[in-house]
Every structure is written in C-alpha cells, then in structure tokens.
C-alpha atoms as a PDB file:
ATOM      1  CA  UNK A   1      93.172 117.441  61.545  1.00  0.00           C
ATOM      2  CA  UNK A   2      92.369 116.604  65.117  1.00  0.00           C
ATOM      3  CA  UNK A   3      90.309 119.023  66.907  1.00  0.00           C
ATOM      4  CA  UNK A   4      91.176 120.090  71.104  1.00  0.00           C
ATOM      5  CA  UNK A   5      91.146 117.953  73.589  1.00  0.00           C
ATOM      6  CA  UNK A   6      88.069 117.766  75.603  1.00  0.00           C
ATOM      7  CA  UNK A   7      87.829 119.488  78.813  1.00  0.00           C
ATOM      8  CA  UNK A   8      88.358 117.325  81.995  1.00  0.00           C
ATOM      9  CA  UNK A   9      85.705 118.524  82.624  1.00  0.00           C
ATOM     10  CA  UNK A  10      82.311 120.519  81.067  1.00  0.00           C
ATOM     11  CA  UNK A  11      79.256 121.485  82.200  1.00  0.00           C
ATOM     12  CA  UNK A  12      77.109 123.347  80.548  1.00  0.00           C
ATOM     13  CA  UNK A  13      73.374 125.169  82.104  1.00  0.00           C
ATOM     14  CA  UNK A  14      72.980 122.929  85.233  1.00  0.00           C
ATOM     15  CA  UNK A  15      70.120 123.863  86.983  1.00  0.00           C
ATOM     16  CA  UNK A  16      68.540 122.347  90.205  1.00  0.00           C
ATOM     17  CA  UNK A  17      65.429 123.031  92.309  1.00  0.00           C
ATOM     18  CA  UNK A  18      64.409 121.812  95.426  1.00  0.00           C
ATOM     19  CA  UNK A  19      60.841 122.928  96.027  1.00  0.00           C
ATOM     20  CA  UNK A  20      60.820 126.675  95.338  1.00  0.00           C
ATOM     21  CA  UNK A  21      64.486 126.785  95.868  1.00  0.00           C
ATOM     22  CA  UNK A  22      66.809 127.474  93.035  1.00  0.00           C
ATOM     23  CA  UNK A  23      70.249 125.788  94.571  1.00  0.00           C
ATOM     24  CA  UNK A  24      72.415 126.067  91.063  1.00  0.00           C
ATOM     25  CA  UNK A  25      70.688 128.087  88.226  1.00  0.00           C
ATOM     26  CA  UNK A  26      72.700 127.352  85.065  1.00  0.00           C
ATOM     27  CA  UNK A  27      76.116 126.684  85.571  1.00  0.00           C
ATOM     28  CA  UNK A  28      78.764 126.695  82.556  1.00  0.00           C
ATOM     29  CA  UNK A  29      82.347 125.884  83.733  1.00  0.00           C
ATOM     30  CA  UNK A  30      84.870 123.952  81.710  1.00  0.00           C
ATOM     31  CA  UNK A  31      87.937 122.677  83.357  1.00  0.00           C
ATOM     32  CA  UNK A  32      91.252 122.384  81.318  1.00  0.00           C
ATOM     33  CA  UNK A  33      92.922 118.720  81.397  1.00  0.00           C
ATOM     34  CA  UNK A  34      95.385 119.150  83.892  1.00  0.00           C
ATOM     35  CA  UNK A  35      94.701 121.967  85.662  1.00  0.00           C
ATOM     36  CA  UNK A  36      93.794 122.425  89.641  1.00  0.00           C
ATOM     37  CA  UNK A  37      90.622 123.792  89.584  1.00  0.00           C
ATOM     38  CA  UNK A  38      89.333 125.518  93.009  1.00  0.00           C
ATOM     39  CA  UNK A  39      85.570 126.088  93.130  1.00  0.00           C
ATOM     40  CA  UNK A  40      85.037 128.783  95.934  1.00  0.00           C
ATOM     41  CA  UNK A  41      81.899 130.109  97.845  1.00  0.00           C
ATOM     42  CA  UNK A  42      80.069 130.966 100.845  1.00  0.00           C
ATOM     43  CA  UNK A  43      78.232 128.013 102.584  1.00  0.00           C
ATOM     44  CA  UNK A  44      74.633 127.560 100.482  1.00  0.00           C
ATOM     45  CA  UNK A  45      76.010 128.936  97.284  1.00  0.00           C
ATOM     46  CA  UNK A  46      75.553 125.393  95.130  1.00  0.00           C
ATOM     47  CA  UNK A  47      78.671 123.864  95.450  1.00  0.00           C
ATOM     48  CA  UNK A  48      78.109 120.967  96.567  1.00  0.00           C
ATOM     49  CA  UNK A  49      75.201 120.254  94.363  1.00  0.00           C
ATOM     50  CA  UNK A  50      77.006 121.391  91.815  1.00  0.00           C
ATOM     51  CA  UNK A  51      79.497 119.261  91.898  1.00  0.00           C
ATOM     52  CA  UNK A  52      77.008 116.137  92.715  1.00  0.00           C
ATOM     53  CA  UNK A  53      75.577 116.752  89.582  1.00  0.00           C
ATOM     54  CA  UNK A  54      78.337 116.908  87.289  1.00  0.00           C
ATOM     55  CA  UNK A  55      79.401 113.638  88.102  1.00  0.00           C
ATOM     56  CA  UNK A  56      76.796 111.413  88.755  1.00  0.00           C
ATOM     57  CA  UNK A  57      75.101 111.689  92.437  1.00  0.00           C
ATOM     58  CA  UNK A  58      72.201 114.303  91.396  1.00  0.00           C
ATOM     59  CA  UNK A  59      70.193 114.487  88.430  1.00  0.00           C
ATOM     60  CA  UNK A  60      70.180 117.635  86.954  1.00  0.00           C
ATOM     61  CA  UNK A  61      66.799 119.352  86.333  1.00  0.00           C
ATOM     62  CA  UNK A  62      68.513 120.970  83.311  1.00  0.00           C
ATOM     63  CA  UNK A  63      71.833 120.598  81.543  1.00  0.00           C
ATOM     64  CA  UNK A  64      74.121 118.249  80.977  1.00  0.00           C
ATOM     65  CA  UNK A  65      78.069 117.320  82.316  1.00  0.00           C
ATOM     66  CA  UNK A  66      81.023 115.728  80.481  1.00  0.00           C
ATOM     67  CA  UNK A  67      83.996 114.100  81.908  1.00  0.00           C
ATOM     68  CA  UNK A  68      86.972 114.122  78.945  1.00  0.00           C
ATOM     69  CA  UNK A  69      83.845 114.029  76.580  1.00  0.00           C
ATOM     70  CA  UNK A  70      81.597 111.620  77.785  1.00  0.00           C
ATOM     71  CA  UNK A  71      78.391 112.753  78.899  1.00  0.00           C
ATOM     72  CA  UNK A  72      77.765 111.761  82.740  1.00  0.00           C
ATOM     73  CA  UNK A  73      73.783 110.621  81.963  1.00  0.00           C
ATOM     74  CA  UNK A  74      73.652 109.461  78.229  1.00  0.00           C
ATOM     75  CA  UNK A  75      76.794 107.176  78.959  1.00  0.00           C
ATOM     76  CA  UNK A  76      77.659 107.000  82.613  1.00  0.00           C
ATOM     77  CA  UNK A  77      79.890 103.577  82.781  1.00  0.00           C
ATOM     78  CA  UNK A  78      82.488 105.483  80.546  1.00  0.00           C
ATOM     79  CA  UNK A  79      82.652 108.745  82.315  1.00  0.00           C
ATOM     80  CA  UNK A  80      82.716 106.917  85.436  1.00  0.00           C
ATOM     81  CA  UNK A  81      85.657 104.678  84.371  1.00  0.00           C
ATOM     82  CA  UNK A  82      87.441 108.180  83.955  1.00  0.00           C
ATOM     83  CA  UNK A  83      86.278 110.173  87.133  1.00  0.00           C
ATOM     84  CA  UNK A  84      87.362 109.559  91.100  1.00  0.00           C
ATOM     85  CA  UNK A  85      84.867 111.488  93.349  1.00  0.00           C
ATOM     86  CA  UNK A  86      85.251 112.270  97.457  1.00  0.00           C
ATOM     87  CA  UNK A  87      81.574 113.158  98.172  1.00  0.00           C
ATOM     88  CA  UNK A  88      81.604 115.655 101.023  1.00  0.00           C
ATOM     89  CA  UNK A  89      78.631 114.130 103.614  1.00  0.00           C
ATOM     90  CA  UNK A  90      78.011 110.910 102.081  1.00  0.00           C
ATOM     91  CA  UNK A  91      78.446 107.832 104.607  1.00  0.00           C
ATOM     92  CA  UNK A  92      81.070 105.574 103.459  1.00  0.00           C
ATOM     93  CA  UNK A  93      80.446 101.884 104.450  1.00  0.00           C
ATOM     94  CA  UNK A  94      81.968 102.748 107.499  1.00  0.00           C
ATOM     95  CA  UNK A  95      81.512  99.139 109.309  1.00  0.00           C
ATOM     96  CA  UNK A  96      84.586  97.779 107.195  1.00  0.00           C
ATOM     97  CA  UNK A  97      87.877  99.011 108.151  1.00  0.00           C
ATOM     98  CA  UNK A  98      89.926 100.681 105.307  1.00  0.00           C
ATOM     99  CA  UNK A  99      91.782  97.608 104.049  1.00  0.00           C
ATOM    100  CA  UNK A 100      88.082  95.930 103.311  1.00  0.00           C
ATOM    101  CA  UNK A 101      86.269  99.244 102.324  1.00  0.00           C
ATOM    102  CA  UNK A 102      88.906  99.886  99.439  1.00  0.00           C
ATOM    103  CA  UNK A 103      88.777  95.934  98.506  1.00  0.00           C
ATOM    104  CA  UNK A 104      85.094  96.567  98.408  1.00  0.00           C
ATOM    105  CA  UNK A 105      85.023  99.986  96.359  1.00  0.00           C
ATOM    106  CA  UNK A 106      88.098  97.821  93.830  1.00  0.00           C
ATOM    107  CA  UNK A 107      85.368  94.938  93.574  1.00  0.00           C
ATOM    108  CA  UNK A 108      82.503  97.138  92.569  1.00  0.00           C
ATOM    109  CA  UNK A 109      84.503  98.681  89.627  1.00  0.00           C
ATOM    110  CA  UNK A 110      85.165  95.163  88.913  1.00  0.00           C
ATOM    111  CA  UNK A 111      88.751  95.217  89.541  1.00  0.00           C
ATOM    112  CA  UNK A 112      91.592  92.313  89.140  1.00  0.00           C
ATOM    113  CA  UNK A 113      91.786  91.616  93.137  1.00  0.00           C
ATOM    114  CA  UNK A 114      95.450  91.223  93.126  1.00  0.00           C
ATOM    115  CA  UNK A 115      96.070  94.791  91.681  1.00  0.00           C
ATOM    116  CA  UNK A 116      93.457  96.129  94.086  1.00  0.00           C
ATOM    117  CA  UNK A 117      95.186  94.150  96.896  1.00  0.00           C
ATOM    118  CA  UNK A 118      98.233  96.121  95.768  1.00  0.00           C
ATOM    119  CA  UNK A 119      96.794  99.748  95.424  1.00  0.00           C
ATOM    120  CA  UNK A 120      95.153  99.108  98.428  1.00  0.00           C
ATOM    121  CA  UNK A 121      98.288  98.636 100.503  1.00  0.00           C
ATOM    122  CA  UNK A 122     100.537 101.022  98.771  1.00  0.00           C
ATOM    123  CA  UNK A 123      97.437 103.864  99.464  1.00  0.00           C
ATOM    124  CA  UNK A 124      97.314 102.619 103.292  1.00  0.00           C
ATOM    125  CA  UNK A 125     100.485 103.471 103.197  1.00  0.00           C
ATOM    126  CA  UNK A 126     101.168 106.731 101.672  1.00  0.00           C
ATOM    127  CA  UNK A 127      98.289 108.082 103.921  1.00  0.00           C
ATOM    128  CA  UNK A 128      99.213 106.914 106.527  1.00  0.00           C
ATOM    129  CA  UNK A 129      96.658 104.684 107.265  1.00  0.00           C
ATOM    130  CA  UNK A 130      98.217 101.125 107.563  1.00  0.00           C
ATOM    131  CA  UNK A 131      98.418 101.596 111.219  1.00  0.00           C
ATOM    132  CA  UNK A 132      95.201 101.774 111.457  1.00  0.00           C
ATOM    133  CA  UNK A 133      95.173  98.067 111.556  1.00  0.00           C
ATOM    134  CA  UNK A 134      91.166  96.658 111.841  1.00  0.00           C
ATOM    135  CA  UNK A 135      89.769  99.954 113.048  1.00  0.00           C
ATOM    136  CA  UNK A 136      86.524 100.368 111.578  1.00  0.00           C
ATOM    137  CA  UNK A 137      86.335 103.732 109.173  1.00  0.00           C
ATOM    138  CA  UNK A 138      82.896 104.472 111.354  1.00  0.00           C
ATOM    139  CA  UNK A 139      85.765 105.016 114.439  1.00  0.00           C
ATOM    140  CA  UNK A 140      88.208 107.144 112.243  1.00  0.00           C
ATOM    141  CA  UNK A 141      89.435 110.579 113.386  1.00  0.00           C
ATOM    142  CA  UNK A 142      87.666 113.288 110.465  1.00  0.00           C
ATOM    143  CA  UNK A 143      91.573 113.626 109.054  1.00  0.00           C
ATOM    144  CA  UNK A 144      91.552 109.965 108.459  1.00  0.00           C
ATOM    145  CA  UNK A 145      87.779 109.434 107.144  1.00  0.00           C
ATOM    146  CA  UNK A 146      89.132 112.235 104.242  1.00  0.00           C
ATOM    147  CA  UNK A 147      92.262 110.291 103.553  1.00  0.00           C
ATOM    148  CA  UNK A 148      90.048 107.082 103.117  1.00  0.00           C
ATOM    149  CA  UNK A 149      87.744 108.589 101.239  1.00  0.00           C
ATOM    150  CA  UNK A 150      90.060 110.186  99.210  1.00  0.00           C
ATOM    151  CA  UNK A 151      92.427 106.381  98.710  1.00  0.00           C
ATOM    152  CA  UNK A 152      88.716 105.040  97.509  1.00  0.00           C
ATOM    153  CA  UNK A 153      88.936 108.154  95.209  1.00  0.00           C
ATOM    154  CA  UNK A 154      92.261 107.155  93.603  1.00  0.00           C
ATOM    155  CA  UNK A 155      92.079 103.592  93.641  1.00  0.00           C
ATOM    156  CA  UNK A 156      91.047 102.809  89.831  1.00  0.00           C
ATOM    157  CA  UNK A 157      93.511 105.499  89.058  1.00  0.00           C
ATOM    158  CA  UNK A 158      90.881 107.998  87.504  1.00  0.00           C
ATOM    159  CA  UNK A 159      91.986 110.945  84.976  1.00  0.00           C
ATOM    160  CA  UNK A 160      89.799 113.355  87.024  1.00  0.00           C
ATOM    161  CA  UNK A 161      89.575 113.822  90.706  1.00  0.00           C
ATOM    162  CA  UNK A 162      86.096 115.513  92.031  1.00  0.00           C
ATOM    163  CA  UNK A 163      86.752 116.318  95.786  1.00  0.00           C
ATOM    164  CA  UNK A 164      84.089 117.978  97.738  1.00  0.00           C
ATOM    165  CA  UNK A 165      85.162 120.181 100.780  1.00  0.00           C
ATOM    166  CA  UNK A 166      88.504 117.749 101.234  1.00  0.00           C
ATOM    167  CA  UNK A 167      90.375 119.807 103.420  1.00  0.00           C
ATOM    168  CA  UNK A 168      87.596 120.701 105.516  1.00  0.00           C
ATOM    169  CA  UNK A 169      87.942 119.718 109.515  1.00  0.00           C
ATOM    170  CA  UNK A 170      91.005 118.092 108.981  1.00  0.00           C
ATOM    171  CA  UNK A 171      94.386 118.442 110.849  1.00  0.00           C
ATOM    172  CA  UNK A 172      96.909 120.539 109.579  1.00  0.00           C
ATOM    173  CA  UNK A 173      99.510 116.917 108.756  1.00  0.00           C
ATOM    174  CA  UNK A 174      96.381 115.434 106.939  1.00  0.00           C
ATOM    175  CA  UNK A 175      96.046 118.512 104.882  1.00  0.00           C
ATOM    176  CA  UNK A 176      99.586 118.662 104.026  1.00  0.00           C
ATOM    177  CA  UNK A 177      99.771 114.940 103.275  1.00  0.00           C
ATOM    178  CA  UNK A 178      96.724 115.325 100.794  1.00  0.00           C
ATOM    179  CA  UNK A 179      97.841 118.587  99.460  1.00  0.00           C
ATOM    180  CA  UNK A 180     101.272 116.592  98.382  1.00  0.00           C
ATOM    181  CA  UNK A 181      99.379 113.457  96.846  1.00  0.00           C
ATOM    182  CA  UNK A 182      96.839 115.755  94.865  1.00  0.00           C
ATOM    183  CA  UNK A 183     100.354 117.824  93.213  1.00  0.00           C
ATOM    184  CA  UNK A 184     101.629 114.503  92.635  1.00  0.00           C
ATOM    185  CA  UNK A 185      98.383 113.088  90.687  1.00  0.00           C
ATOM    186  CA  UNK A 186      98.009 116.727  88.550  1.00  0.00           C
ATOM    187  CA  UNK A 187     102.299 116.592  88.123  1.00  0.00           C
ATOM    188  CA  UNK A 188     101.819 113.349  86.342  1.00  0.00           C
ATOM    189  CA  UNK A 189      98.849 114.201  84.027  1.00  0.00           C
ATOM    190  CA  UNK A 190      95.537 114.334  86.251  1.00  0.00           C
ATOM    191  CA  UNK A 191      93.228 117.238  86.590  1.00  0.00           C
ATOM    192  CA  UNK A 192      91.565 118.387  90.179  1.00  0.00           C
ATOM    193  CA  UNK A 193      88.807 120.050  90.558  1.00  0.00           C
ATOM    194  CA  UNK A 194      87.490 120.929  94.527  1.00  0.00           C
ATOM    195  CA  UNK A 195      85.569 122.670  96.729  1.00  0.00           C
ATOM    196  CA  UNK A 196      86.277 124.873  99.439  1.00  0.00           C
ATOM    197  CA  UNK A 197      85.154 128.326 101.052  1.00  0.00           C
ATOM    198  CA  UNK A 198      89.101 128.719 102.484  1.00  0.00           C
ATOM    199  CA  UNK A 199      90.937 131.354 100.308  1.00  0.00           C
ATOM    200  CA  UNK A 200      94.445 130.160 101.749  1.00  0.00           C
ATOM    201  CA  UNK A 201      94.311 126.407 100.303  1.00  0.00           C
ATOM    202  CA  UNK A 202      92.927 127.862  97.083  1.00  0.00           C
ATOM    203  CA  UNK A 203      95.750 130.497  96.419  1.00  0.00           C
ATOM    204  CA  UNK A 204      97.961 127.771  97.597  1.00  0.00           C
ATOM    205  CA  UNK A 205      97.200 124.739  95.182  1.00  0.00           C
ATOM    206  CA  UNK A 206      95.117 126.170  92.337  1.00  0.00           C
ATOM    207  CA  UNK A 207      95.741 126.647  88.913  1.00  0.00           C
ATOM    208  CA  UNK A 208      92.269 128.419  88.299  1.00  0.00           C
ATOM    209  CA  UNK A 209      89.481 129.269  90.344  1.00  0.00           C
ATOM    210  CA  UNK A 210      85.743 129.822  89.576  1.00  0.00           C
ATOM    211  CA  UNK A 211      83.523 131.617  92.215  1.00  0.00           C
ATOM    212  CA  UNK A 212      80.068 130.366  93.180  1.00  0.00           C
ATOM    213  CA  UNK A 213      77.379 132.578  94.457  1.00  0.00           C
ATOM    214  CA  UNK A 214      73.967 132.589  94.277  1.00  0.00           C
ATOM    215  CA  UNK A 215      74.098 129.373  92.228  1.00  0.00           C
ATOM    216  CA  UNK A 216      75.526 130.804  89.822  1.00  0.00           C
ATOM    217  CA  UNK A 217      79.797 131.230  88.383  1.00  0.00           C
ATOM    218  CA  UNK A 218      80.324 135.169  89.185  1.00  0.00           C
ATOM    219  CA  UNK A 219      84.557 135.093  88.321  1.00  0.00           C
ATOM    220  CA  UNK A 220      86.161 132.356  86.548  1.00  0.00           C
ATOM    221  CA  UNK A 221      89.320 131.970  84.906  1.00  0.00           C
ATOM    222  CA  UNK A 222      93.337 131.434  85.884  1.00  0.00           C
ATOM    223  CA  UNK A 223      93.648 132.276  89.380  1.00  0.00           C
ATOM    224  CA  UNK A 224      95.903 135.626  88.115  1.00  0.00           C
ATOM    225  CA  UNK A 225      93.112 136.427  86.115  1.00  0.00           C
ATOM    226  CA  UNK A 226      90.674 136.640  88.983  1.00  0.00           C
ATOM    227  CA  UNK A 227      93.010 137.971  91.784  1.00  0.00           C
ATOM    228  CA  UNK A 228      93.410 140.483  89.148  1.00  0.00           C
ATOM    229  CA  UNK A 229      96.511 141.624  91.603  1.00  0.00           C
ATOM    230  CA  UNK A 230      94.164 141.602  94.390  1.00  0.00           C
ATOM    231  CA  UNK A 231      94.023 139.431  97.172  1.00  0.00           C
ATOM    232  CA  UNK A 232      91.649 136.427  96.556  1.00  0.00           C
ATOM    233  CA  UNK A 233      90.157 137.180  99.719  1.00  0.00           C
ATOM    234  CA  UNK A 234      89.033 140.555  98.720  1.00  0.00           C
ATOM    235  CA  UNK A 235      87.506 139.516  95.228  1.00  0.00           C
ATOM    236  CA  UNK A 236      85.687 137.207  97.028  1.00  0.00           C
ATOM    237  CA  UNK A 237      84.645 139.065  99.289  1.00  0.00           C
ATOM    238  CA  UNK A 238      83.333 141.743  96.647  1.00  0.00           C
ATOM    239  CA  UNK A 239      81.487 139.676  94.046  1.00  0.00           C
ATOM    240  CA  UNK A 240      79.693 137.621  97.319  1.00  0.00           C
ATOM    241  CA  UNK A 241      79.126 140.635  99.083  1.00  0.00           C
ATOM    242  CA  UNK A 242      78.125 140.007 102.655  1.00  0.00           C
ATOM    243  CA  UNK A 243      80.736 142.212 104.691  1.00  0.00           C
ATOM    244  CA  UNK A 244      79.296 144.857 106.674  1.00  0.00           C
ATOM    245  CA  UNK A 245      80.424 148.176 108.142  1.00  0.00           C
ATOM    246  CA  UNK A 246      81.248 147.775 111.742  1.00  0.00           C
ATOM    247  CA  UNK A 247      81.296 151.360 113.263  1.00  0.00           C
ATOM    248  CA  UNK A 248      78.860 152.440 115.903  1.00  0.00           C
ATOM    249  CA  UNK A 249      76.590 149.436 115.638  1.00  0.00           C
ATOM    250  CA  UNK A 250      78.591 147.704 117.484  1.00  0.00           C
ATOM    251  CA  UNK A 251      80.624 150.474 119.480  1.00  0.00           C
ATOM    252  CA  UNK A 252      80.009 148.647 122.607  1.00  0.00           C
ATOM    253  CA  UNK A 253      82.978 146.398 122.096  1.00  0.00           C
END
C-alpha cells in the first residue's frame, strides 16, 4: 500500500545565524501539493532567508528542506529539476534582454533549444513582454523585472513555484497579470508558495497561510483556520505585536 504523497514542500528545524543574529530559529512548515501557500511577516522576520534556504541559495546552519521528497542538499539536481524560484534582490543577468536571458536560464538547465525557443516566446507573450523588443532587463520598469523573473521561474515548467516578495513594487496590471498566471499554474496541478507582508494579496490568492515572526512559524494552517473568522489583518497584527496606543502621545495632531 502506497503511503501520502510528499509535501511540495518540507522543511523541517531550519536555523540560520549571522554573527550573533538568529534570522530563522527552527522552522517546520510543510506545504500540501497543490496548495497556495502565503508566508506572511513584518520586514526582518526570516522570510526571505527562509525561503533561500529551503531551496537552494543559503545553507542552512541546521535542518534540512525537501521539494516533493528530495532533499535540497543531499540531492540538489533532482529537487532542482522540480522547483522554479523568483529570488527577491538577486541581480538577474540584466545585460541580456528577456528573449536572451530566458534562452540563457533554458541553456543552463540544459534544455532542447527549440522548446526553450518556444516557451520563451509564448512567456514574452503572456506577460506582456514581447514588446519589449531588445531592451535590456537592467532598463526594465520593477513590474517588468518581476514578470521576467518570474517567465525564468516557469520556463522548465517546475512542480513548485518559490516566489519571494513577487508582488512587491509592482503596478497594479502586473499584479493582476501574475496573480492570473500563478491560479492558472496551481488550477492545473502546481503548488505556490510566496512571500509577502500585504494581507490583501494573501486573503486574495491563498489557500493557507503560515505567519513568520521572530524567525520563527507563530500561526499556520488553512487560511480559515488562522483568520479564525477574524480579519487576517488583525491576527497578524496580534501574534506580531507591534501596534501601539495612540492617545495623548501624540495629541498634537
């Protein structure tokens, strides 16, 4: 008898220092095969090194990370294979213009040219990016740098998409055009998992929804679970903490 389907994604006590700072301090979090997953916290809370971890970017100090059961460090061609990841701050080769820096990120996975001539065009495309013509990625607007990085994301057609912060700084057409592809991918079998410290997106797209404070998961579960028939907003807001009373200190406004 067969046992459950791996998670999309697992990781299990990540921890990571830097100096005397403890940035993520043992993080378990599995994410269901096809689900949207929205990781949420305040700026600082581990997110992004977190997520740069669990696939591949930052060596853990402890723990390990699994993408649909392959572990990430013992056997990182075959996770890799299975994972598309939009770092958030991580130059792209930016002195290629999309057409060449998605024939370049095909090549590297060692790709059949034609079919990454192909993707490449048909992702142009759909993001509407093809007008871009022989731009160079290092002159895109920050709405087209995401959509870029997110058609070098898609091009190998992963089973797991790892977005960092992809809606952040970007107009509100670019959002809606990624928000439709990313529904599309999870529709027809992938899982998402993101980033992002904007409640609105989250409640919007998500599936489930982890909270990240301290580095550390405070809430985690479907997002009904942790709304709890609450705003997300205010659950956030209570297991982050943060807001203050705003009475006579500042009576002057």
């Amino acid at each position: 008898m067969n046992g459950p389907a791996p998670a999309a994604l697992a990781l299990r006590g990540l921890v990571k220092r830097f100096d005397t700072k403890i940035a993520v301090s043992g993080v378990d979090l599995d994410v269901p095969a096809g689900s949207f997953y929205g990781l949420l916290g305040p700026n600082g809370a581990g997110k992004t090194t977190s997520l740069s971890m669990a696939v591949g970017l930052l060596r853990p100090d402890a723990g390990s990370a699994w993408v649909l059961g392959h572990d990430v460090w013992a056997s990182p061609v075959q996770a890799k294979q299975l994972l598309g990841v939009m770092p958030d701050g991580v130059r792209l080769f930016d002195r290629l213009n999309g057409a060449e820096l998605l024939a370049y990120h095909g090549l590297l996975r060692g790709m059949d040219p034609a079919v990454v001539d192909q993707r490449a065009r048909e992702l142009l495309d759909v993001l509407a990016l093809a007008d871009a013509g022989r731009t160079l990625v290092v002159d895109y607007s920050a709405g087209m740098k995401k959509k870029i990085g997110l058609a070098c994301a898609l091009l190998h057609s992963p089973r797991l998409l790892v977005l960092d912060e992809p809606f952040e700084a970007v107009d509100p057409v670019s959002a809606a055009l990624i928000r439709d592809i990313l529904h599309r991918y999870v529709t027809n079998g992938g899982t998402v998992i993101f980033s992002s410290h904007v409640m609105e997106v989250v409640e919007r797209l998500c599936s489930h929804v982890a909270i990240l404070a301290g580095g550390t998961i405070k809430r985690v579960g479907t997002i009904d679970e942790v709304r709890a028939g609450r705003s997300l907003e205010d659950v956030f807001v209570e297991v982050v903490g943060g807001r203050t009373a705003t009475g006579e200190e500042l009576a002057w406004l």
